[in-house]
Protein backbone atom coordinates (compact mmCIF):
# COMPACT_ATOMS: atom_id res chain seq x y z
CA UNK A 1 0.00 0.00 0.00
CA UNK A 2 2.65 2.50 0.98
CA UNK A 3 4.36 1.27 -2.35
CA UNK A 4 1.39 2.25 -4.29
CA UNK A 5 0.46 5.68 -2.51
CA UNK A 6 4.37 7.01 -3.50
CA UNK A 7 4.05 5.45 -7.47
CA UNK A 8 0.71 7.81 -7.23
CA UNK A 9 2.28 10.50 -5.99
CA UNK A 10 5.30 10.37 -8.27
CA UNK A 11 3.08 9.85 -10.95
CA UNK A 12 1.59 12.94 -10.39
CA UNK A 13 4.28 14.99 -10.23
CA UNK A 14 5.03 15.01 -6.61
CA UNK A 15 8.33 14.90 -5.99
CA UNK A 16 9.53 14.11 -2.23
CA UNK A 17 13.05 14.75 -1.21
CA UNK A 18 14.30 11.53 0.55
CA UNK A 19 13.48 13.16 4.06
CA UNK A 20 9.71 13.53 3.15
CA UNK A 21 9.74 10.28 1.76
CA UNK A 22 10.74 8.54 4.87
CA UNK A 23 8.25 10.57 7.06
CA UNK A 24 5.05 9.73 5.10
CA UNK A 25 6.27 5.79 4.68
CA UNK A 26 6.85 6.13 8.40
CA UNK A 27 3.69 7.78 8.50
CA UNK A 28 1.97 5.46 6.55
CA UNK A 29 3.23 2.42 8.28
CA UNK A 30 1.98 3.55 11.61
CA UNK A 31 -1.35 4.07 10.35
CA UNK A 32 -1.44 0.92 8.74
CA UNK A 33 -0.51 -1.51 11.27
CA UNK A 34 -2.21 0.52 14.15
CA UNK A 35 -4.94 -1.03 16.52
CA UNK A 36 -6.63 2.13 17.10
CA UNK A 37 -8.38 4.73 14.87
CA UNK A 38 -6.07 7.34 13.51
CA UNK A 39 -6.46 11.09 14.94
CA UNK A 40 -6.25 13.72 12.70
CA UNK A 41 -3.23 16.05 13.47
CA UNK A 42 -3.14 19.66 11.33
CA UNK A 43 0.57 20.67 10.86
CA UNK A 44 0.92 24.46 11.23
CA UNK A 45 4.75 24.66 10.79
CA UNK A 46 7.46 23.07 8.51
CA UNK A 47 10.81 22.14 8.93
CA UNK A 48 11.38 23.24 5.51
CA UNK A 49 12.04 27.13 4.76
């Protein structure tokens, strides 16, 4: 699934550094193999300038 999500994004034009890669498949891992619902979290900052 994670495999899928970054071919999607790619093939839209969405290119991820390799930093940004690893934090959504991290991302996407934990959500995936969680036992409880996920909780929305809005990101007001970046690391990123």
């Amino acid at each position: 699934m994670v495999d899928s999500a970054l071919r999607q994004l790619e093939e839209r034009g969405i290119d991820l550094d390799g930093e940004r890669r690893a934090a959504m498949v991290n991302n996407l891992m934990v959500t995936i193999v969680s036992e409880r619902g996920t909780t929305p979290v809005v990101n007001t900052g970046t690391l990123y300038s």
